[in-house]
C-alpha atoms as a PDB file:
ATOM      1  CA  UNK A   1     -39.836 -31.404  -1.892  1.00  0.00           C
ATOM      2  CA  UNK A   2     -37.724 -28.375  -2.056  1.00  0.00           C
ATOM      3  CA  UNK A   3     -33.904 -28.859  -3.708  1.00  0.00           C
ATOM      4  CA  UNK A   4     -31.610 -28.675  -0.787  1.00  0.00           C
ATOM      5  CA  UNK A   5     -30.202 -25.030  -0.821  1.00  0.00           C
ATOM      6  CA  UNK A   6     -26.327 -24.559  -1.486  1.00  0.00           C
ATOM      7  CA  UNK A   7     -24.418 -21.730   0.277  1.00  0.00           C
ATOM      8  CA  UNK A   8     -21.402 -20.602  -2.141  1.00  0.00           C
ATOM      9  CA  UNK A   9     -18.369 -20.202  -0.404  1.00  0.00           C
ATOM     10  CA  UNK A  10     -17.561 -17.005   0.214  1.00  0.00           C
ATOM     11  CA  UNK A  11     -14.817 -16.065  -2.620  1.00  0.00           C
ATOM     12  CA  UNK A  12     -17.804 -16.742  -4.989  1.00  0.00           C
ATOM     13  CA  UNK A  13     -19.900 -14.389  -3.473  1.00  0.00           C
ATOM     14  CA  UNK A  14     -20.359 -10.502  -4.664  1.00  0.00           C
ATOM     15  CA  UNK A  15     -17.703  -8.440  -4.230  1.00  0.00           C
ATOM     16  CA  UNK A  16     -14.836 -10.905  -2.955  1.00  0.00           C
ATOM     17  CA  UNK A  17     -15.711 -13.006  -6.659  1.00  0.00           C
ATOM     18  CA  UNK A  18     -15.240  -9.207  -8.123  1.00  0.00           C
ATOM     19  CA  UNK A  19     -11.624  -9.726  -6.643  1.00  0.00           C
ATOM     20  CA  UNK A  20     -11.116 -13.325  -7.547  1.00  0.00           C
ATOM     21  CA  UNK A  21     -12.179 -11.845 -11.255  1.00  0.00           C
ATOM     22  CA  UNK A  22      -9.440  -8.966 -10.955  1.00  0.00           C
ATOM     23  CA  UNK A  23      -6.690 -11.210  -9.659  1.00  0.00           C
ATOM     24  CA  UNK A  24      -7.042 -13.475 -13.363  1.00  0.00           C
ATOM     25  CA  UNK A  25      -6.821  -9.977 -15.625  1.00  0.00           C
ATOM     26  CA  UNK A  26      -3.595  -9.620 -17.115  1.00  0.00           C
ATOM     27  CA  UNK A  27      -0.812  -7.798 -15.463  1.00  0.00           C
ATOM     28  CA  UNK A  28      -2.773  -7.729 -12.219  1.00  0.00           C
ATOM     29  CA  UNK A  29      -0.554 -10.294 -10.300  1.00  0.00           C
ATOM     30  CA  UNK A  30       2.510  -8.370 -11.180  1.00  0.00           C
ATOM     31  CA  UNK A  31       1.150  -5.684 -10.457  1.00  0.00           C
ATOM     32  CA  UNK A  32       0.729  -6.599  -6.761  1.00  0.00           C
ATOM     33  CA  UNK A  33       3.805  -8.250  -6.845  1.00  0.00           C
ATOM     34  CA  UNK A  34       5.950  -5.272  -7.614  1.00  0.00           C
ATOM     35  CA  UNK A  35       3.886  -2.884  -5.573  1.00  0.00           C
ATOM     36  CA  UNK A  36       4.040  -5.338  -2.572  1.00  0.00           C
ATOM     37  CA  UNK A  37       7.548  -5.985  -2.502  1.00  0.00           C
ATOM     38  CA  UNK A  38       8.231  -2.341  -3.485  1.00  0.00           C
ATOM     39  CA  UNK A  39       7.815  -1.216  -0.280  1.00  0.00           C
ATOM     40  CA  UNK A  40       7.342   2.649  -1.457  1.00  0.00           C
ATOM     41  CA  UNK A  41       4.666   4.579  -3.747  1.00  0.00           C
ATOM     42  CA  UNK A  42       5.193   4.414  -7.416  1.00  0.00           C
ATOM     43  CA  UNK A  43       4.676   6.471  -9.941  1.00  0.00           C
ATOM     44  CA  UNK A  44       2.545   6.065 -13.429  1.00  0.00           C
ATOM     45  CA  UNK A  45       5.703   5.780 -15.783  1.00  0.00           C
ATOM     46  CA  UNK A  46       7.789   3.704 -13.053  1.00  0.00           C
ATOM     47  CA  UNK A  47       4.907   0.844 -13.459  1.00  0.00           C
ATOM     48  CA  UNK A  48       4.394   1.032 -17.024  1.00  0.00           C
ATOM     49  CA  UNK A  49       8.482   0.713 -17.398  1.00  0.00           C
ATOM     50  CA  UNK A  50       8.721  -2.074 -14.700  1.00  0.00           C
ATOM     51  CA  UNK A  51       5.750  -4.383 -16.017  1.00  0.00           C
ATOM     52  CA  UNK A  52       6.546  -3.000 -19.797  1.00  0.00           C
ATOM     53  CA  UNK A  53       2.672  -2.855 -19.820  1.00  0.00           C
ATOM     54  CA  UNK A  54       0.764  -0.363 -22.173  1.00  0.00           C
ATOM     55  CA  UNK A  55      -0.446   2.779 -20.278  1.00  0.00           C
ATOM     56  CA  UNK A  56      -4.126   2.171 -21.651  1.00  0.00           C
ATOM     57  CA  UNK A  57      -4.061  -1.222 -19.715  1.00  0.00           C
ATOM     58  CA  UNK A  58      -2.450  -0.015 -16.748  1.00  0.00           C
ATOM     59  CA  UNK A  59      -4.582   2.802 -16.231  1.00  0.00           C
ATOM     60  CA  UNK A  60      -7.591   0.462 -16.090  1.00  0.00           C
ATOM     61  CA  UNK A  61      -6.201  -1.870 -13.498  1.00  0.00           C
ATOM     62  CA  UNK A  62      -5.089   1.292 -11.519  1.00  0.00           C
ATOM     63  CA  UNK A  63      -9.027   2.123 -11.854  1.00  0.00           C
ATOM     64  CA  UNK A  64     -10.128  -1.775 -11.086  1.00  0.00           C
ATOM     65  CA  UNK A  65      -7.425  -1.585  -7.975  1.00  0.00           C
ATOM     66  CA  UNK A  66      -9.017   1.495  -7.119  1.00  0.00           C
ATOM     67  CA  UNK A  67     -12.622   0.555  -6.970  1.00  0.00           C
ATOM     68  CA  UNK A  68     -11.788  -2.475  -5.427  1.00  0.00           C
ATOM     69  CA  UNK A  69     -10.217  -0.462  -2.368  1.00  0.00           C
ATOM     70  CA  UNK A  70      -6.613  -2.200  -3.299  1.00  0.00           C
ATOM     71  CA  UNK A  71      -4.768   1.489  -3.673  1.00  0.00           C
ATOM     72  CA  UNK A  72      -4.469   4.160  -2.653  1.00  0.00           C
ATOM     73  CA  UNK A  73      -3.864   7.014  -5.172  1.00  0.00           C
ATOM     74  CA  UNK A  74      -2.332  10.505  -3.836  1.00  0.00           C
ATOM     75  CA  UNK A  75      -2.198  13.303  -5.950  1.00  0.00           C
ATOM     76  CA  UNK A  76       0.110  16.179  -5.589  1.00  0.00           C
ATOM     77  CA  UNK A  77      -1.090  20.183  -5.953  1.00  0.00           C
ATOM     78  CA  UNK A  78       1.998  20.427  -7.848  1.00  0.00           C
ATOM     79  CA  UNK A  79       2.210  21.215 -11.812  1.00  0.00           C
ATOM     80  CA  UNK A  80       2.786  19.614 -13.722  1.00  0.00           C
ATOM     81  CA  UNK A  81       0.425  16.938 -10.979  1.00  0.00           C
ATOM     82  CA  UNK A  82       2.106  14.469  -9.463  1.00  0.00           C
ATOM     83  CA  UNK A  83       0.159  11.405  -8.514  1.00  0.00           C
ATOM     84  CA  UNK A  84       1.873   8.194  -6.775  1.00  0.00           C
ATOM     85  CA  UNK A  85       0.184   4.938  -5.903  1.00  0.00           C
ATOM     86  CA  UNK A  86       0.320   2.587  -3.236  1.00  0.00           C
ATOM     87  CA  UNK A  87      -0.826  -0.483  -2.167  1.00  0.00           C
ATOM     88  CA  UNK A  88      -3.795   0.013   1.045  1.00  0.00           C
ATOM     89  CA  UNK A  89      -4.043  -2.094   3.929  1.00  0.00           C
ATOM     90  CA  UNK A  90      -6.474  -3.986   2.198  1.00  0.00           C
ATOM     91  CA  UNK A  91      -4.024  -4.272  -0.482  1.00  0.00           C
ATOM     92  CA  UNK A  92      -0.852  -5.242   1.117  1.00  0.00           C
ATOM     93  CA  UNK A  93      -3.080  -8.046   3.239  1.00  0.00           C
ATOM     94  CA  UNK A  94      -3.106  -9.953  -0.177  1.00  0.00           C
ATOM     95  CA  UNK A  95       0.678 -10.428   0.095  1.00  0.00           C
ATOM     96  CA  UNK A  96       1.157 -13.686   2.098  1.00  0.00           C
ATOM     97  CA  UNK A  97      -1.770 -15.111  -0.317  1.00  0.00           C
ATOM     98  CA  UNK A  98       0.639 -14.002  -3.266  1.00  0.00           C
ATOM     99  CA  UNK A  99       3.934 -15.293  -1.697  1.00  0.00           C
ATOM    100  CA  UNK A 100       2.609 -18.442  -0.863  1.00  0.00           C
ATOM    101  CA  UNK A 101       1.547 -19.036  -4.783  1.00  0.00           C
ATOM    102  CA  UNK A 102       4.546 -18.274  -5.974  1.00  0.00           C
ATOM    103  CA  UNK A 103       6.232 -19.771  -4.229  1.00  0.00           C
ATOM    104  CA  UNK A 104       4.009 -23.301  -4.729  1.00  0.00           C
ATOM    105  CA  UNK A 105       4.162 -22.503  -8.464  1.00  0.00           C
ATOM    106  CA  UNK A 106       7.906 -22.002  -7.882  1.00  0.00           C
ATOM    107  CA  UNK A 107       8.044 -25.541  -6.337  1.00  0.00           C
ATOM    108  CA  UNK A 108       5.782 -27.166  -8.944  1.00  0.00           C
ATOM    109  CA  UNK A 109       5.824 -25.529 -11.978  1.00  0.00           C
ATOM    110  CA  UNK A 110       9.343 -24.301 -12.520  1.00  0.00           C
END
């Protein structure tokens, strides 16, 4: 007799547990936070002031973000380059998800 087989839900499958994995690295909630509520694209040197996060550690979550389809990065033919970042669609969907934990770990947690 065969063990019954157990679907995972879906947050622990492939790519969406890649995201679930990049939403516990430091500095990534605040991160979307500040991006989300923003409402604008940021520069390099406006996040790392903001978060007061080292620019070794925020260029790798700009990379993660980036793989994971979360930004969108536009550079500027200008010198010296210019490059701003924004949150994509797929990006700014996540910000009910992040309201609604803050504001239960607001409510909870304070």
């Amino acid at each position: 007799m065969e063990p019954p087989v157990q679907i995972k839900p879906t947050c622990l499958q492939s790519s969406a547990k890649n995201l679930i994995a990049l939403l516990g690295k430091s500095y990534v909630l605040e991160m979307l936070y500040f991006m989300n509520t923003h409402q604008k694209p940021v520069r390099f040197n406006e996040l790392k002031r903001e978060l007061s996060i080292t620019a070794t550690t925020l260029s790798r979550r700009l990379d993660e973000f980036s793989r994971s389809d979360l930004l969108v990065r536009k550079v500027y033919a200008e010198v010296p380059a210019r490059v701003e970042y924004s949150l994509s669609e797929k990006g700014k969907s996540l910000g009910p998800a992040l309201r609604s934990l803050f504001k239960c770990v607001n409510s909870h947690y304070a």
